[in-house]
Protein backbone atom coordinates (compact mmCIF):
# COMPACT_ATOMS: atom_id res chain seq x y z
CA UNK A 1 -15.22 1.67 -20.16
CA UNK A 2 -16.19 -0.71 -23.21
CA UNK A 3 -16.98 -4.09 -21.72
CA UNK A 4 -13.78 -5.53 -23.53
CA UNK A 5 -12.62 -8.84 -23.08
CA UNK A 6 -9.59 -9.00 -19.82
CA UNK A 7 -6.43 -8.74 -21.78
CA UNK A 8 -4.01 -11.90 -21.54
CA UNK A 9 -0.47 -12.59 -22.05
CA UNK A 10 0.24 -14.11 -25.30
CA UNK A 11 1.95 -17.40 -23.72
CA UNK A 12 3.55 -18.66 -20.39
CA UNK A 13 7.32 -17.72 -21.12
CA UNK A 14 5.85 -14.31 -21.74
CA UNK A 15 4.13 -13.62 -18.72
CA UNK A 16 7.14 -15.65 -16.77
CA UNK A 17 9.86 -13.46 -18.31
CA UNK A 18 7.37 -10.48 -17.38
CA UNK A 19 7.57 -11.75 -13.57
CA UNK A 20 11.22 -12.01 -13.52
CA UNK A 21 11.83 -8.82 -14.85
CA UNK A 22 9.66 -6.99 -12.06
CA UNK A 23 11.92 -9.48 -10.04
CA UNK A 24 14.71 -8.81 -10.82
CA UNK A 25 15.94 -4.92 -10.43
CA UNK A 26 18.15 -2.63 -8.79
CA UNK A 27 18.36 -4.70 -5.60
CA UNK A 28 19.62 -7.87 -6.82
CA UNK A 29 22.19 -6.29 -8.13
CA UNK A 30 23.93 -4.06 -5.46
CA UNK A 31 21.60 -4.94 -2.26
CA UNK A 32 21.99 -8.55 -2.43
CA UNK A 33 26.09 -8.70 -2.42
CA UNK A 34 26.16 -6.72 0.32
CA UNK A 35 23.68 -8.11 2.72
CA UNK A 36 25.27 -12.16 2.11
CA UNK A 37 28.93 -10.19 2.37
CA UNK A 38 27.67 -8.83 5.91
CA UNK A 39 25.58 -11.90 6.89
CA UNK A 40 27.76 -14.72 7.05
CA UNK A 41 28.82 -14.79 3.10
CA UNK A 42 29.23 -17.98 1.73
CA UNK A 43 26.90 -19.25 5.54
CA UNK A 44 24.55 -17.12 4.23
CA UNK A 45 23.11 -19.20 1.35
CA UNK A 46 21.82 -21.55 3.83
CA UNK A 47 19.51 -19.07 5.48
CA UNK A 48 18.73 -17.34 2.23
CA UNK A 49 17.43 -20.53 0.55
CA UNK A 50 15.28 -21.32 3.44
CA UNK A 51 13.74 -18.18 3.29
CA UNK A 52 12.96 -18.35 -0.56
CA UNK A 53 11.33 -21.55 0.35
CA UNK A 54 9.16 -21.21 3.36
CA UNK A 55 8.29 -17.44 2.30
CA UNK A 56 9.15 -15.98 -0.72
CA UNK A 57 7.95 -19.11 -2.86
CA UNK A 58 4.88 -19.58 -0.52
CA UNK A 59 3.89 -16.06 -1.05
CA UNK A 60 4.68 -15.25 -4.52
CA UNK A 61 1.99 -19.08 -5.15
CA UNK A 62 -0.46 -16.89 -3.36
CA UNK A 63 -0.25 -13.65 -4.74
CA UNK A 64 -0.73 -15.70 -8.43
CA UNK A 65 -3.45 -17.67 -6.69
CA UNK A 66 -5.31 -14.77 -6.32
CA UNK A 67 -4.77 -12.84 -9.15
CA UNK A 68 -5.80 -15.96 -11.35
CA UNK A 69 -8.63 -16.47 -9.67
CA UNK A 70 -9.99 -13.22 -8.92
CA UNK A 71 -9.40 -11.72 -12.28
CA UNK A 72 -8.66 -8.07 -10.95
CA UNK A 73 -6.36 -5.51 -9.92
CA UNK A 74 -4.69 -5.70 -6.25
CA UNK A 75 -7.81 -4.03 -5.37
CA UNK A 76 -10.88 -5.28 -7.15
CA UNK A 77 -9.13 -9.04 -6.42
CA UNK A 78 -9.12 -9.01 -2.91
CA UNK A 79 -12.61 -6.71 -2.80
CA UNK A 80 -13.46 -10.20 -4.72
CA UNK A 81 -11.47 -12.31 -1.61
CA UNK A 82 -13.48 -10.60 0.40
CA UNK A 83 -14.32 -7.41 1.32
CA UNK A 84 -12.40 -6.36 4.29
CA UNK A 85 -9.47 -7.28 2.32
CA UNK A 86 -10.23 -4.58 -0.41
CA UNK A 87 -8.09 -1.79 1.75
CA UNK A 88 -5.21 -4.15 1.04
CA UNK A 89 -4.83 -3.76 -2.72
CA UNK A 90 -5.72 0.07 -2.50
CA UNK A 91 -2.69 0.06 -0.23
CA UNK A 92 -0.36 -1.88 -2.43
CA UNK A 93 -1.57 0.81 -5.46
CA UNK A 94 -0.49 3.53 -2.93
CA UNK A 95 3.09 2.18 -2.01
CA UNK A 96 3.54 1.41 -5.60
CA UNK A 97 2.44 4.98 -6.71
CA UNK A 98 5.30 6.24 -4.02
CA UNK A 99 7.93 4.14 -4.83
CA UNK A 100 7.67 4.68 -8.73
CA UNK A 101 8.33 7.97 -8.23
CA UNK A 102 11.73 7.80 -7.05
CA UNK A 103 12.93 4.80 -8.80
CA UNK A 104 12.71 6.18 -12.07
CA UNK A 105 14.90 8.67 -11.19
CA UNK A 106 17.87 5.45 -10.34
CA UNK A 107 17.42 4.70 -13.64
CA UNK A 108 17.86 8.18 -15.25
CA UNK A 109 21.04 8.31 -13.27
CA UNK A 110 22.15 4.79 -14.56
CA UNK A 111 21.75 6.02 -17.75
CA UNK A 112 23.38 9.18 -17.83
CA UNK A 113 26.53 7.40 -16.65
CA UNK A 114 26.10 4.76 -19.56
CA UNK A 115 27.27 8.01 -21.14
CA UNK A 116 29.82 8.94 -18.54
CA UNK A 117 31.20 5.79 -18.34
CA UNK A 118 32.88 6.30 -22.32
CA UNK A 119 34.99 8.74 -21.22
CA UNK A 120 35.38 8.29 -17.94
CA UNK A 121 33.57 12.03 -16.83
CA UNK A 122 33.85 10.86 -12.79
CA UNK A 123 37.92 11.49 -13.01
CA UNK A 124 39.97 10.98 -10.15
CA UNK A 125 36.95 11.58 -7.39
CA UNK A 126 33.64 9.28 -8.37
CA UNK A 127 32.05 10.12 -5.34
CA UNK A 128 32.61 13.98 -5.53
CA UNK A 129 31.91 13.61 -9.01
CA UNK A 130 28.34 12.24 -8.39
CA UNK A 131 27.40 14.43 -5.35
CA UNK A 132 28.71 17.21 -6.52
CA UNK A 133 29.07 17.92 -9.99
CA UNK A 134 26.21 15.22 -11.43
CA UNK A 135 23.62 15.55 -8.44
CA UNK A 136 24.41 18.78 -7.02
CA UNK A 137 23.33 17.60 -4.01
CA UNK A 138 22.24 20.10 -0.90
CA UNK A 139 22.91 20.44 2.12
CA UNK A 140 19.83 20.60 4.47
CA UNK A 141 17.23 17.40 3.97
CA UNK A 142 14.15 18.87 3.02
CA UNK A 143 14.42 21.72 0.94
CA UNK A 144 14.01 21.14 -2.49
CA UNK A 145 16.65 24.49 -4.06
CA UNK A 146 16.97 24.31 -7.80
CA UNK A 147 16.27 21.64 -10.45
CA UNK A 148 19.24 19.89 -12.38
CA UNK A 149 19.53 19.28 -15.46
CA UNK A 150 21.10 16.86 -15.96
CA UNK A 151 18.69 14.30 -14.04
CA UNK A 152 15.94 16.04 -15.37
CA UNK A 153 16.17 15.20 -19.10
CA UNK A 154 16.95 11.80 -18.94
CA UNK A 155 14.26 11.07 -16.27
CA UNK A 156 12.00 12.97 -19.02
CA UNK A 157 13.37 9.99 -21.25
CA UNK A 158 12.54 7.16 -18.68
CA UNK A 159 8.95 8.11 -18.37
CA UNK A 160 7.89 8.32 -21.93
CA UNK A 161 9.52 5.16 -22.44
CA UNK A 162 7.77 3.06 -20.19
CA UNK A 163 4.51 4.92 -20.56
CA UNK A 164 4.10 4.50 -24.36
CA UNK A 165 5.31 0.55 -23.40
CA UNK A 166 2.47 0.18 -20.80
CA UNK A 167 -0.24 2.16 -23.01
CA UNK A 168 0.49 -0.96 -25.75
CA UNK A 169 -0.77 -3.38 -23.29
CA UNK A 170 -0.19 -6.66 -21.73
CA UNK A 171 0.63 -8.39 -24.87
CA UNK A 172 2.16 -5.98 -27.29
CA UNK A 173 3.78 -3.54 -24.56
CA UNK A 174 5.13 -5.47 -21.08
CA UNK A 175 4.79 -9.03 -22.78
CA UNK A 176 6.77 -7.47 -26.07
CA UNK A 177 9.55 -5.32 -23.86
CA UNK A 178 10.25 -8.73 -21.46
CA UNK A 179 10.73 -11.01 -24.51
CA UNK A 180 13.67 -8.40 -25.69
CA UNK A 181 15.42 -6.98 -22.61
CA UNK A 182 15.18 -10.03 -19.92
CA UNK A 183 17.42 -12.27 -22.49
CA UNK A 184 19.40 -9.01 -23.38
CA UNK A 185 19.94 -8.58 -19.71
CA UNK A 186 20.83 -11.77 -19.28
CA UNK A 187 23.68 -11.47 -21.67
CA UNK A 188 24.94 -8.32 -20.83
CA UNK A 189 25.64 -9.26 -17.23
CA UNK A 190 26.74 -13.24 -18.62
CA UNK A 191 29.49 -11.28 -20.37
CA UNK A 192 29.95 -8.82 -17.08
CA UNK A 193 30.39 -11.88 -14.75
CA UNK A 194 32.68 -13.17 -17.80
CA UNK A 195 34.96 -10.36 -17.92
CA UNK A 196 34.91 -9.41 -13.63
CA UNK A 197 36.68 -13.43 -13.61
CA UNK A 198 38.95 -12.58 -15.81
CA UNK A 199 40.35 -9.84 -14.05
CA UNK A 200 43.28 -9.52 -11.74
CA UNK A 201 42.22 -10.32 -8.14
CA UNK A 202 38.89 -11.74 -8.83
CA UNK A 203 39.94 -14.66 -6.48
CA UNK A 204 40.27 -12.65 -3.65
CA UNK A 205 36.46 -10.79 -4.02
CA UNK A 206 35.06 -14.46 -4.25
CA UNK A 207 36.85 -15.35 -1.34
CA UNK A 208 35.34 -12.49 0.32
CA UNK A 209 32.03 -13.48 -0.93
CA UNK A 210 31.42 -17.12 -0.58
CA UNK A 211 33.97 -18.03 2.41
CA UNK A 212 31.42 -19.12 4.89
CA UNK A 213 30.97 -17.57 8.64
CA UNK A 214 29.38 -20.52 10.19
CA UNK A 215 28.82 -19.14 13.44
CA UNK A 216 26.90 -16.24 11.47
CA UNK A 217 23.82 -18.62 11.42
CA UNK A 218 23.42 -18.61 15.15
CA UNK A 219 22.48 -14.62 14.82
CA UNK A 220 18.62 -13.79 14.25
CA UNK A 221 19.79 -10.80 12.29
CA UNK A 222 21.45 -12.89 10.12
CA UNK A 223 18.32 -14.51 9.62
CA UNK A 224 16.16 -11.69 9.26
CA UNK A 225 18.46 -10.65 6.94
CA UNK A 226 17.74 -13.33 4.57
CA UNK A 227 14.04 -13.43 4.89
CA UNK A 228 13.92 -9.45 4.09
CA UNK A 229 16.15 -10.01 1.10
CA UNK A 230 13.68 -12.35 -0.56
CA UNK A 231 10.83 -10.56 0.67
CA UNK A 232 12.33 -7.29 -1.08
CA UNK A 233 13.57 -9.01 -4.57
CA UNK A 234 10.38 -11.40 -5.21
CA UNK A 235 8.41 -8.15 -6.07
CA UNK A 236 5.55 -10.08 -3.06
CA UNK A 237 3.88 -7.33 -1.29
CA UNK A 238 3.51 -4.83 -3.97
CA UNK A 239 0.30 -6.41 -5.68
CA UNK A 240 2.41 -7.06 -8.96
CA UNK A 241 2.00 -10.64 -8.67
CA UNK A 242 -1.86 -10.59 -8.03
CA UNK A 243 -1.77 -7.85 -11.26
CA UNK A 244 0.18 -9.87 -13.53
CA UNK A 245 -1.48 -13.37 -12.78
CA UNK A 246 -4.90 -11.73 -13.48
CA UNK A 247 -3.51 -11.63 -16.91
CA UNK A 248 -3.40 -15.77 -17.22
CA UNK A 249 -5.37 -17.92 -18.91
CA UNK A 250 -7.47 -19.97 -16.07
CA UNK A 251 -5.54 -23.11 -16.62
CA UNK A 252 -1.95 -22.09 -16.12
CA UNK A 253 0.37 -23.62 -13.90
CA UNK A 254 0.85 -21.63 -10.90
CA UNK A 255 3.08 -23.17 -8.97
CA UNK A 256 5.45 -24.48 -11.52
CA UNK A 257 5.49 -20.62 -12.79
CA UNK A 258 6.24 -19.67 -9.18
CA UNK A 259 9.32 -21.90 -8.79
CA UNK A 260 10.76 -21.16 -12.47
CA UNK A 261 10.19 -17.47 -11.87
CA UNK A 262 11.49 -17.29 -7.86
CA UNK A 263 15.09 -19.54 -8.80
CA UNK A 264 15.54 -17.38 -11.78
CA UNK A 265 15.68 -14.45 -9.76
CA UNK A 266 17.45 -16.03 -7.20
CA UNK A 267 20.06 -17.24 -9.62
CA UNK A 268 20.30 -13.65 -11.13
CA UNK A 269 21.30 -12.03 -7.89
CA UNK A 270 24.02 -14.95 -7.11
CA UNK A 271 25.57 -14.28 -10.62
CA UNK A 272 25.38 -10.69 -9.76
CA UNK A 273 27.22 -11.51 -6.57
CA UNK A 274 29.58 -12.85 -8.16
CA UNK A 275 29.97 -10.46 -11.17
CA UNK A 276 30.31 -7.25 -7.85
CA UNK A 277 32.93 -9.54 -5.96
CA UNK A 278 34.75 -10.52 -8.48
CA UNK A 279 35.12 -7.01 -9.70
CA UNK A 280 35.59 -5.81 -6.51
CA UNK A 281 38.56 -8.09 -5.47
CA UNK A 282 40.44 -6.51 -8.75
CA UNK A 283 39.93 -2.72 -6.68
CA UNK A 284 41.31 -4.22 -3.58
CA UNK A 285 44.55 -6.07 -5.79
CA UNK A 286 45.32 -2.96 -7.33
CA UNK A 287 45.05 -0.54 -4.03
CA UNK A 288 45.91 -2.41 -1.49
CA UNK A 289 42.49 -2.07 0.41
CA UNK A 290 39.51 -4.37 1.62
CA UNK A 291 37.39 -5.64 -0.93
CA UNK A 292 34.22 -4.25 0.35
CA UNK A 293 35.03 -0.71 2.04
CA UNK A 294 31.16 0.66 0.69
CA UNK A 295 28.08 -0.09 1.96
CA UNK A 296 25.68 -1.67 -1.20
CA UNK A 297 22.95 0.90 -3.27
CA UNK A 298 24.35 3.96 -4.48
CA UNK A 299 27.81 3.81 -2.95
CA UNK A 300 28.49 0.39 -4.75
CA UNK A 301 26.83 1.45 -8.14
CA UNK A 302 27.78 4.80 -8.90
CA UNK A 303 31.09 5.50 -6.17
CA UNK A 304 32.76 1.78 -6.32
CA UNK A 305 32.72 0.92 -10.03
CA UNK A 306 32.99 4.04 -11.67
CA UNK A 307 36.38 4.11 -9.31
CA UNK A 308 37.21 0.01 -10.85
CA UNK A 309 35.74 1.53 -14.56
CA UNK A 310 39.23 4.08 -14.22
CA UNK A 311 41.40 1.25 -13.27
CA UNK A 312 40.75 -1.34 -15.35
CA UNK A 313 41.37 -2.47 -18.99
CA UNK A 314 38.59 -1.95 -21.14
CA UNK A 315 37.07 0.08 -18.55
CA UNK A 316 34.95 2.20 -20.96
CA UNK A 317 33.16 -0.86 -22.17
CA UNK A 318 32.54 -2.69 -18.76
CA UNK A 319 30.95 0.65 -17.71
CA UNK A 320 28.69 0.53 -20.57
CA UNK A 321 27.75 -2.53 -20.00
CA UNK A 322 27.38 -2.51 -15.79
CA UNK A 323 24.76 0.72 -16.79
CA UNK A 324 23.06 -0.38 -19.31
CA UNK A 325 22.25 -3.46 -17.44
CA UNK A 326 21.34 -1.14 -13.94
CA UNK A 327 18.68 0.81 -16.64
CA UNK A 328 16.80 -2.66 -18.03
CA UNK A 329 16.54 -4.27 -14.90
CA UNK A 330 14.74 -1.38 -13.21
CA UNK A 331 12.96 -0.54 -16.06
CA UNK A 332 11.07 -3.80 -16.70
CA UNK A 333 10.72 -3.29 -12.48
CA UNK A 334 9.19 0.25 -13.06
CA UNK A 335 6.57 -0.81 -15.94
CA UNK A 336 6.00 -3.79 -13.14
CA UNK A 337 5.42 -1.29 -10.69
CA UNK A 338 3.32 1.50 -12.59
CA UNK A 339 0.95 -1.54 -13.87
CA UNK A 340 -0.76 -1.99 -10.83
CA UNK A 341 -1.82 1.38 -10.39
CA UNK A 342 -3.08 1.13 -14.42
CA UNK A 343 -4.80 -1.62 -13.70
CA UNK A 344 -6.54 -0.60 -10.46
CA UNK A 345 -7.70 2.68 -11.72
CA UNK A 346 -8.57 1.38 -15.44
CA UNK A 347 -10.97 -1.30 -13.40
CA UNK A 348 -12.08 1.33 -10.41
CA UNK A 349 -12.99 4.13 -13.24
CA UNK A 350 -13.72 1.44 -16.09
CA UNK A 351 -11.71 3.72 -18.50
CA UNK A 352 -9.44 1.54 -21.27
CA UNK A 353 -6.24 1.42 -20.71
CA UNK A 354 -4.72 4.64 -23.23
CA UNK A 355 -7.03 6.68 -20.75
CA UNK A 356 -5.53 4.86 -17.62
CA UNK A 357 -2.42 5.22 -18.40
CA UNK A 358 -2.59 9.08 -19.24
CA UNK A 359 -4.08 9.53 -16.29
CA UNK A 360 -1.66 7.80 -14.11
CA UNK A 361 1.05 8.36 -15.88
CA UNK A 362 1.16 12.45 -16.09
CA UNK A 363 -0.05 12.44 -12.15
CA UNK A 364 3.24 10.05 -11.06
CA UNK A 365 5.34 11.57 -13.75
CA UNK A 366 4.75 14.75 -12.75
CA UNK A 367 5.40 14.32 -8.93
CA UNK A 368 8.93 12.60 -9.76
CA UNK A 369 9.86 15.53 -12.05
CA UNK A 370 8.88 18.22 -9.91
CA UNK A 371 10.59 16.54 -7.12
CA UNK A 372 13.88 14.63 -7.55
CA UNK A 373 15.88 16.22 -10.26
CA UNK A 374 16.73 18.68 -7.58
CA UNK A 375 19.68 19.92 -4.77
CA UNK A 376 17.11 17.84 -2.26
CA UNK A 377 15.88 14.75 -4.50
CA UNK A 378 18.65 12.09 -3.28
CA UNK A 379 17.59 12.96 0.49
CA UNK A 380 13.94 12.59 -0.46
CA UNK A 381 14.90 9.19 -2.29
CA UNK A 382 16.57 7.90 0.72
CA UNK A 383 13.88 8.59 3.93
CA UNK A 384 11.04 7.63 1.36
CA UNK A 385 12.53 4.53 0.31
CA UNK A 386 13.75 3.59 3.76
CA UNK A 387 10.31 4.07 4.85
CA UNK A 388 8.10 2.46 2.67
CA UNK A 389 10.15 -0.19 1.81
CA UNK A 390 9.97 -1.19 5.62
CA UNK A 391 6.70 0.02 6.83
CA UNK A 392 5.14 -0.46 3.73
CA UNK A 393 5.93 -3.54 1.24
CA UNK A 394 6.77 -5.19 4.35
CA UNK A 395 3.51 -4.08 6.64
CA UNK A 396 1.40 -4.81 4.05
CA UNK A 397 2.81 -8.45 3.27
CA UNK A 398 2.35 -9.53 6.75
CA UNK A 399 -1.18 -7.79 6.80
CA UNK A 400 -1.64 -9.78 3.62
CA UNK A 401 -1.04 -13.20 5.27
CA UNK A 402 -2.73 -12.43 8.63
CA UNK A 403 -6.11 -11.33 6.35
CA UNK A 404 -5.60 -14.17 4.11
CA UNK A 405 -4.59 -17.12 6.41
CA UNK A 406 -6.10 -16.27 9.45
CA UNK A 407 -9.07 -13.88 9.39
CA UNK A 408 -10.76 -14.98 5.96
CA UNK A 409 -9.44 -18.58 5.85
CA UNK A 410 -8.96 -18.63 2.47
CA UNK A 411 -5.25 -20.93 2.10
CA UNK A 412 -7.52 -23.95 1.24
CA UNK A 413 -9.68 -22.16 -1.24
CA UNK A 414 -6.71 -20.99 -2.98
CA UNK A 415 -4.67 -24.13 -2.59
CA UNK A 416 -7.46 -26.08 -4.48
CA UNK A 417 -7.40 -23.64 -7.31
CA UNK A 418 -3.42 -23.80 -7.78
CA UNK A 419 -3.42 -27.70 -7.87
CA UNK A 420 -6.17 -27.86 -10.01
CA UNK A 421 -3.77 -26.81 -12.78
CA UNK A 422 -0.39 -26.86 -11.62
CA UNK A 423 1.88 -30.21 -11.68
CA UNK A 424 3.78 -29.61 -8.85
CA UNK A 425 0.81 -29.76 -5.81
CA UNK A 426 0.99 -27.87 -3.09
CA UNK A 427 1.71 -29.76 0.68
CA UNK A 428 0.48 -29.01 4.07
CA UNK A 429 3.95 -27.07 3.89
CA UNK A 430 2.47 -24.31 1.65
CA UNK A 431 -0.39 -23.94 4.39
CA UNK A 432 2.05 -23.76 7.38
CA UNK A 433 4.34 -21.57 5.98
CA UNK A 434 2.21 -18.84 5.34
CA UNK A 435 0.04 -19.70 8.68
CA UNK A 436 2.61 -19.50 11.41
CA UNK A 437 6.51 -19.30 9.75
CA UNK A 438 5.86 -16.06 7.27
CA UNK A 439 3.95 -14.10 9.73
CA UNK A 440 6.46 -14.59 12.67
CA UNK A 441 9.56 -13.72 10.51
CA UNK A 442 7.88 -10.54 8.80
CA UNK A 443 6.85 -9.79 12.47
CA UNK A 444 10.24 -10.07 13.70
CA UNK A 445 11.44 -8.52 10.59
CA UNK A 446 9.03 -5.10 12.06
CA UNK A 447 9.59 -5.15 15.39
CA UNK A 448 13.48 -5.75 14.97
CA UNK A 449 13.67 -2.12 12.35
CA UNK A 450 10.86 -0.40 14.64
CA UNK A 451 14.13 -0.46 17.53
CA UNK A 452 16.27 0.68 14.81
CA UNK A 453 14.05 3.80 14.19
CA UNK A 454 13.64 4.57 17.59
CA UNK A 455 16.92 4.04 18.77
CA UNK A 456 18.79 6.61 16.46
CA UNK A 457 17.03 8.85 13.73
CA UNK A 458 18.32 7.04 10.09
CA UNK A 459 21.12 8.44 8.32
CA UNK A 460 21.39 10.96 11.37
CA UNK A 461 18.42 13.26 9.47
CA UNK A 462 16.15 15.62 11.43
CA UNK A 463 13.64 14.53 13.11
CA UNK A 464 11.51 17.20 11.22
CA UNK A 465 11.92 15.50 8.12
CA UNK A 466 11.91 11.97 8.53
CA UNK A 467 8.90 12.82 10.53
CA UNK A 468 7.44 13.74 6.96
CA UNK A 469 9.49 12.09 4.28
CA UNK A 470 9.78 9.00 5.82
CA UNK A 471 6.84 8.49 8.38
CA UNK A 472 4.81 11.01 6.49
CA UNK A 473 5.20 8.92 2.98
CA UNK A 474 4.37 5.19 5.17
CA UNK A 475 1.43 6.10 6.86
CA UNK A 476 0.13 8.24 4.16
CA UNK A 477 0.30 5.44 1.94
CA UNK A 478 -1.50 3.13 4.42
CA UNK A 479 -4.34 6.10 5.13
CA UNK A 480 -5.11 6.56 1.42
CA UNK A 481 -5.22 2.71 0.80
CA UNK A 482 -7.97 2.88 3.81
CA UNK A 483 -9.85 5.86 2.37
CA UNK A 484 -9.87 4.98 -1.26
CA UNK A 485 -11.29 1.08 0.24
CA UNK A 486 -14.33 3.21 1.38
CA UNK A 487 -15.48 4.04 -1.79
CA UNK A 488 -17.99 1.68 -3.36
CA UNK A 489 -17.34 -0.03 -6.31
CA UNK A 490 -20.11 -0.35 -9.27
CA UNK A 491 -22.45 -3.47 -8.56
CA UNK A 492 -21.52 -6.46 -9.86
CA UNK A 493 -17.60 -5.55 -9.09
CA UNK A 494 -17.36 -8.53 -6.51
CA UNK A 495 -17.52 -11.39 -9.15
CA UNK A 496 -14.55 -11.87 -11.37
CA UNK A 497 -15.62 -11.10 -15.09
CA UNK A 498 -15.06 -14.19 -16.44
CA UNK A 499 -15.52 -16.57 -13.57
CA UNK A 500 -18.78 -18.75 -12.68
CA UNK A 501 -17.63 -17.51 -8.78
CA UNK A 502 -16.53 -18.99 -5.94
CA UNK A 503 -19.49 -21.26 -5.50
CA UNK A 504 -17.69 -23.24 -8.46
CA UNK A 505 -14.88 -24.85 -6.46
CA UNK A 506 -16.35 -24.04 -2.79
């Protein structure tokens, strides 16, 4: 690789609308409505709050800590940490590689029914509609059958759109593509939320929603609850933090980004939770029923409000709109996700980034088209994403922390470097939240789903195939972050390329 200069967002509100739009995806739309409607709803603010403040915000400072500092992918910045750390960001490049492959194919579905939602293709039966007609879905886990084309095509569409966007670069291809679809977003779901009030019923979903369940907050699982929501909807624990804030100039404000960019997306998924209920309320007015009969993901998305899409006025164009907005919020998430593993292997091979992005590109494109537009994809989707969402993004967080806080003693390192340039400083709080409060909740968080698993096999699969598409995809993820942190780097890979190093601010 020519020994170019480190790319660099073109201004703060870039790179922050480039953080909130990894943020904010898929889950804050239909994950987050359902977890505070099950957990207490309006009670469950309380808990959620706390757990955006004494972990999500604590953790996403860090993960932009080191990124600015160390000037590297996951990888080369916490080889540059320190070196037992390296396995760490080869890990996070691993669980990213896996999870890109099956989120790209949510979006390809979200935007097929941007399409379906004109003329209403679903009918009478939205759920038979997407299982069987649209998915084709089989019916053993595990075997593959034949490909559909109708996923196929528009997943086709989804890669070459966010490839070409990454292969631009920081500036003219994530930095550009934020600047247009966050605020676009952000009106599409402002008019969503608009309309879903207007609607007959509305009342009754944001009853559902916000009326608190006080006694819920005297339930750990409530708890838990909240902390995994924030841990799963910050983007922490994927190394897209530590990759995007190696893209700042080395006098940014780190923690005032941190707190703009983790209440945005906390704001988003309240509006969305509001936009679902209220929408929701108008099914349960006009059938008589609960106002929350489906479990959140795919049931909510693509069962639920194609079914309110039939009912309603205007249907056709709230459909449009619901879509289009489910396709740019995972898609700024995706190009989040797919830039860590261009960065790591653009810095690990020191090939520019068109070559990085080829490479990385056809290899994860290629395993997500050869694998979920089939009969078998959506079962592959579900144990993989189960899996490493829970043993991996979560795992390696806590590992994180433990590595960071405990075993390198590095919090006061990095806590110099973030006040040196941010206007908000950093407390003893920052310190003891990621010392003792993060690692006991993400290790409560484990141990509580590690009963789960063992108690009953998820979604009642074989054994056979979780034991490969679920346990299979964790650990391998974990092993190949461990083997590829074996490999040595070039000399000279340990010191950031534009810093004096760490002796400066020892």
């Amino acid at each position: 690789m020519s020994d170019q200069p480190r790319e660099r967002w073109g201004s703060r509100a870039g790179f922050l609308l480039a953080a909130i739009g990894s943020a904010v995806g898929l889950g804050n739309i239909w994950r987050f409505p359902a977890e505070a409607y099950r957990n207490g709803g309006g009670a469950f603010m309380l808990p959620y709050l706390i757990a955006l403040v004494t972990a999500g915000l604590p953790l996403l400072i860090m993960e932009y800590t080191i990124g600015r500092r160390y000037r590297g992918s996951a990888p080369a910045s916490y080889l540059r940490l320190g070196r037992p750390a390296q396995f760490i960001g080869w890990w996070q490049v691993a669980i990213c590689f896996v999870i890109a492959t099956y989120y790209a194919l949510i979006l390809a579905w979200a935007l097929r029914y941007v399409g379906f939602s004109v003329g209403q293709s679903w009918g009478d039966d939205a759920e038979g509609f997407l299982f069987g007609t649209f998915l084709q879905v089989g019916d053993t886990p595990g075997e593959l059958g034949g490909y559909v084309g109708g996923v196929f095509w528009p997943l086709l569409a989804i890669w070459v759109t966010v490839l070409i966007t990454l292969a631009l670069g920081i500036r003219h291809g994530i930095e550009t593509a934020a600047k247009i679809f966050i605020p676009l977003l952000i009106i599409f779901f402002v008019v969503l939320v608009v309309r879903a009030l207007t609607l007959e019923g509305a009342d009754l979903g944001l009853d559902a929603l916000f009326t608190p369940d006080w006694d819920a907050l005297t339930d750990g699982d409530v708890w838990v609850a909240a902390y995994g929501q924030i841990f799963f909807s910050l983007s922490v624990g994927f190394g897209i933090m530590i990759t995007y804030a190696s893209y700042l100039g080395r006098r940014s404000d780190l923690t005032g980004s941190a707190l703009v960019a983790g209440f945005a997306n906390s704001s988003f998924e309240i509006l969305a939770g509001i936009g679902v209920f209220a929408t929701l309320g108008f099914l349960a007015a006009s059938s008589g029923g609960a106002v929350f009969e489906t479990e959140g993901g795919l049931g909510l998305a693509f069962v639920a409000f194609p079914t309110i899409i039939s009912e309603m006025p205007w249907g056709g164009f709230f459909g449009v709109l619901f879509f289009l907005s489910l396709v740019v919020a995972g898609w700024t998430s995706l190009i989040s996700i797919m830039q860590v593993i261009v960065a790591a292997v653009q810095e690990r091979l020191r090939v520019s980034r068109v070559v990085s992005v080829v490479m990385v590109g056809t290899l994860v494109a290629l395993v997500s088209l050869l694998l979920y537009p089939t009969n078998g994809g959506l079962y592959l989707l579900d144990a993989a994403d189960r899996f490493i969402n829970r043993y991996g993004i979560a795992l390696a967080s806590l590992i994180s922390v433990i590595v960071v806080a405990w075993l390198l003693r590095k919090l006061p390192v990095l806590q110099r470097d973030a006040d040196a340039t941010s206007a908000v400083k950093l407390g003893r709080w920052w310190k003891l939240c990621l010392g003792i409060i993060t690692p006991i909740v993400l290790g409560l968080m484990l141990i509580d789903s590690l009963a789960q698993e063992l108690d009953e096999n998820y979604g009642d699969y074989p054994s056979s195939f979780l034991a490969w598409a679920g346990w299979g995809v964790a650990g391998g993820a974990l092993l190949i972050g461990i083997v590829l942190s074996l490999i040595p780097w070039r000399r000279g890979a340990e010191v950031p390329p534009d810093a004096d190093d760490e002796k400066r601010s020892a």
